[in-house]
Protein backbone atom coordinates (compact mmCIF):
# COMPACT_ATOMS: atom_id res chain seq x y z
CA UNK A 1 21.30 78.18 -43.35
CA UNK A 2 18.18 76.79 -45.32
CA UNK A 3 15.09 78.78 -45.81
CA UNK A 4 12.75 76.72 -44.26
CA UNK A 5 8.79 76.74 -44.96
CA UNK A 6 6.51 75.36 -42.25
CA UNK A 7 3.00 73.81 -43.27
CA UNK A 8 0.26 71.94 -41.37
CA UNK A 9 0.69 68.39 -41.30
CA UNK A 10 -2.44 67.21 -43.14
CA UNK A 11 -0.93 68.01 -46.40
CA UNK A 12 1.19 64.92 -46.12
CA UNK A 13 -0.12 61.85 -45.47
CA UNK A 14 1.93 60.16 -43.07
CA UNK A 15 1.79 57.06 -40.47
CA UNK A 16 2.78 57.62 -37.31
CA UNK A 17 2.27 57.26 -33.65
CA UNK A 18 2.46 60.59 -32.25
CA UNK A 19 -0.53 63.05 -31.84
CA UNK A 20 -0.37 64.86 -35.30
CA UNK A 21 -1.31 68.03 -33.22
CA UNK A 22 2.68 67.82 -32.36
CA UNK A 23 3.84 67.73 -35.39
CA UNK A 24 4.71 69.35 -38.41
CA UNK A 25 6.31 69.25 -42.26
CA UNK A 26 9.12 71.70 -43.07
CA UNK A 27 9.99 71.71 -46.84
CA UNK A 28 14.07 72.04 -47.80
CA UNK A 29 15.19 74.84 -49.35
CA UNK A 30 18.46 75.22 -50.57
CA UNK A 31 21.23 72.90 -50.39
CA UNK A 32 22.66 72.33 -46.83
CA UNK A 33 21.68 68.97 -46.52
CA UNK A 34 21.28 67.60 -49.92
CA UNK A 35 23.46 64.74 -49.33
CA UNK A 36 19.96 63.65 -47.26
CA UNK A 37 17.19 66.03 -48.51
CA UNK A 38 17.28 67.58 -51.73
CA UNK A 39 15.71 70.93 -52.31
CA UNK A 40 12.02 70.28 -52.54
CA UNK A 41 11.76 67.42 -49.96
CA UNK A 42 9.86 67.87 -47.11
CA UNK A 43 10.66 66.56 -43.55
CA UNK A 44 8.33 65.23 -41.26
CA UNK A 45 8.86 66.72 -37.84
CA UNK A 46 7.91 66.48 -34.09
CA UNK A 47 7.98 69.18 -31.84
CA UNK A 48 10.57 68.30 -29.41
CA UNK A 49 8.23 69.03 -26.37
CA UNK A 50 6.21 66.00 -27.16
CA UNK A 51 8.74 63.94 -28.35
CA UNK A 52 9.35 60.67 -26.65
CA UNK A 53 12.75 61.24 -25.84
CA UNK A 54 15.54 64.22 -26.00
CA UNK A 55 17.35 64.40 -29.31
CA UNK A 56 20.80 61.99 -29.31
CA UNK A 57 24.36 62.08 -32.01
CA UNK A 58 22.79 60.70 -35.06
CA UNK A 59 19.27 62.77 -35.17
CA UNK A 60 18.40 65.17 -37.45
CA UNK A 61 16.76 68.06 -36.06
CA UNK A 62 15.09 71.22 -36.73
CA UNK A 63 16.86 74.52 -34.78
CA UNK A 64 16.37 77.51 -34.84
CA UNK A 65 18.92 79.99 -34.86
CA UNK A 66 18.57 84.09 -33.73
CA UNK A 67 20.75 86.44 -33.93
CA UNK A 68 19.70 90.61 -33.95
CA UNK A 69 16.01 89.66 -33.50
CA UNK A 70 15.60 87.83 -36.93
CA UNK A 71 15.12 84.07 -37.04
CA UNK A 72 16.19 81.63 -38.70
CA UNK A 73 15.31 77.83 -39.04
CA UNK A 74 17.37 74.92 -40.74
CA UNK A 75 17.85 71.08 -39.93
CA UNK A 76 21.16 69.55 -39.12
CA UNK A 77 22.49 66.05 -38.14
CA UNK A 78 23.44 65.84 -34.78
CA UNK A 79 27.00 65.27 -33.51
CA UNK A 80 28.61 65.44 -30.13
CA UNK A 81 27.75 64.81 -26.41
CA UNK A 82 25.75 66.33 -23.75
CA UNK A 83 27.41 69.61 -23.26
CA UNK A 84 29.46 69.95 -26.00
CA UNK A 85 26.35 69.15 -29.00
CA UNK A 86 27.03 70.92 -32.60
CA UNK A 87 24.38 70.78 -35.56
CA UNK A 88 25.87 69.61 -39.06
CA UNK A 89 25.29 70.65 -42.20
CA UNK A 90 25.51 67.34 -44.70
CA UNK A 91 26.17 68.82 -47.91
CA UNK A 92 28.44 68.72 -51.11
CA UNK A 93 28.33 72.53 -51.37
CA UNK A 94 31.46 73.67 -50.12
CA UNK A 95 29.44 76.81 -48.99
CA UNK A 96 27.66 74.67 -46.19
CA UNK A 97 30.61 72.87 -44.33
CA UNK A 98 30.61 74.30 -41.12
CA UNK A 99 28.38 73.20 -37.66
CA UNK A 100 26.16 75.57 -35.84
CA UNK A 101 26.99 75.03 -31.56
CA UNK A 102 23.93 74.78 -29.40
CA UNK A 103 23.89 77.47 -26.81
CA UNK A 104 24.63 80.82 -26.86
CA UNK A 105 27.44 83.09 -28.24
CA UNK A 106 28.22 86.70 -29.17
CA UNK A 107 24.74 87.67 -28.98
CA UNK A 108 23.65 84.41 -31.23
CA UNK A 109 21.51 81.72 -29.78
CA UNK A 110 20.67 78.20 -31.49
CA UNK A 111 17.91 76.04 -29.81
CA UNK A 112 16.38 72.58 -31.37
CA UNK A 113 12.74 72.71 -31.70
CA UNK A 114 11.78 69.83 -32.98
CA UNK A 115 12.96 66.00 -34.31
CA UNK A 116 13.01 65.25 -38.31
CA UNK A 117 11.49 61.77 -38.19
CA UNK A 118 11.19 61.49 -41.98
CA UNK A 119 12.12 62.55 -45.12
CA UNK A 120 10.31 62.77 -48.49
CA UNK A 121 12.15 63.34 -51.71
CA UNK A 122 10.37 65.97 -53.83
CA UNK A 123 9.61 63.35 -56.52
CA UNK A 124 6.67 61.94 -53.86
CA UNK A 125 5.50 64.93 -52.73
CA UNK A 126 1.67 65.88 -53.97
């Protein structure tokens, strides 16, 4: 699971045509999708509330999961179908092979929150 940081989005400047008051920047942490994002990068993300469309196999998204009141938040590539949806890591850490399952189970629940429309390596960011 990645220790996520959330900041407001004006300290990225970024082109886009949703209402910036939807959105927000996460910044990686860790190593559970460095095969995309390396530790550093931040992702530029949309609340998915506002977003144009529900999230589909092939998104990355941010979820959050909780589990004995303490939660955590991550992003994860998409893979699946309706009903059956699981959240990948995309990693070469052996540590971070295994999908999270949407839904609940054994008092754990994991819920997307919000589309990751864009990544920026650590080597842009101001």
């Amino acid at each position: 699971m990645l220790d996520l940081e959330l900041h407001e989005l004006p300290t990225v400047q970024v082109a886009t045509e949703h209402d910036p008051a939807n959105m927000f920047v996460v910044r990686v942490t860790g190593s559970s999708i460095n095969r995309k994002a390396e530790d550093g990068s931040l992702a530029i993300c949309l609340r998915l509330d506002a977003a144009p469309r529900y999230f589909r196999e092939g998104d990355w998204v941010v979820a959050e999961r909780e589990s004995g009141g303490k939660i955590e938040t991550t992003i994860k590539l998409v893979k699946g179908r309706e009903g059956s949806w699981q959240l990948w890591p995309h990693s070469t850490d052996p540590k971070y092979q295994a999908p999270l399952t949407l839904g609940q189970t054994d008092g754990e629940e994991v819920r997307v929150i919000g589309l990751a429309l864009d990544f920026q390596s650590k080597g842009t960011v101001l």
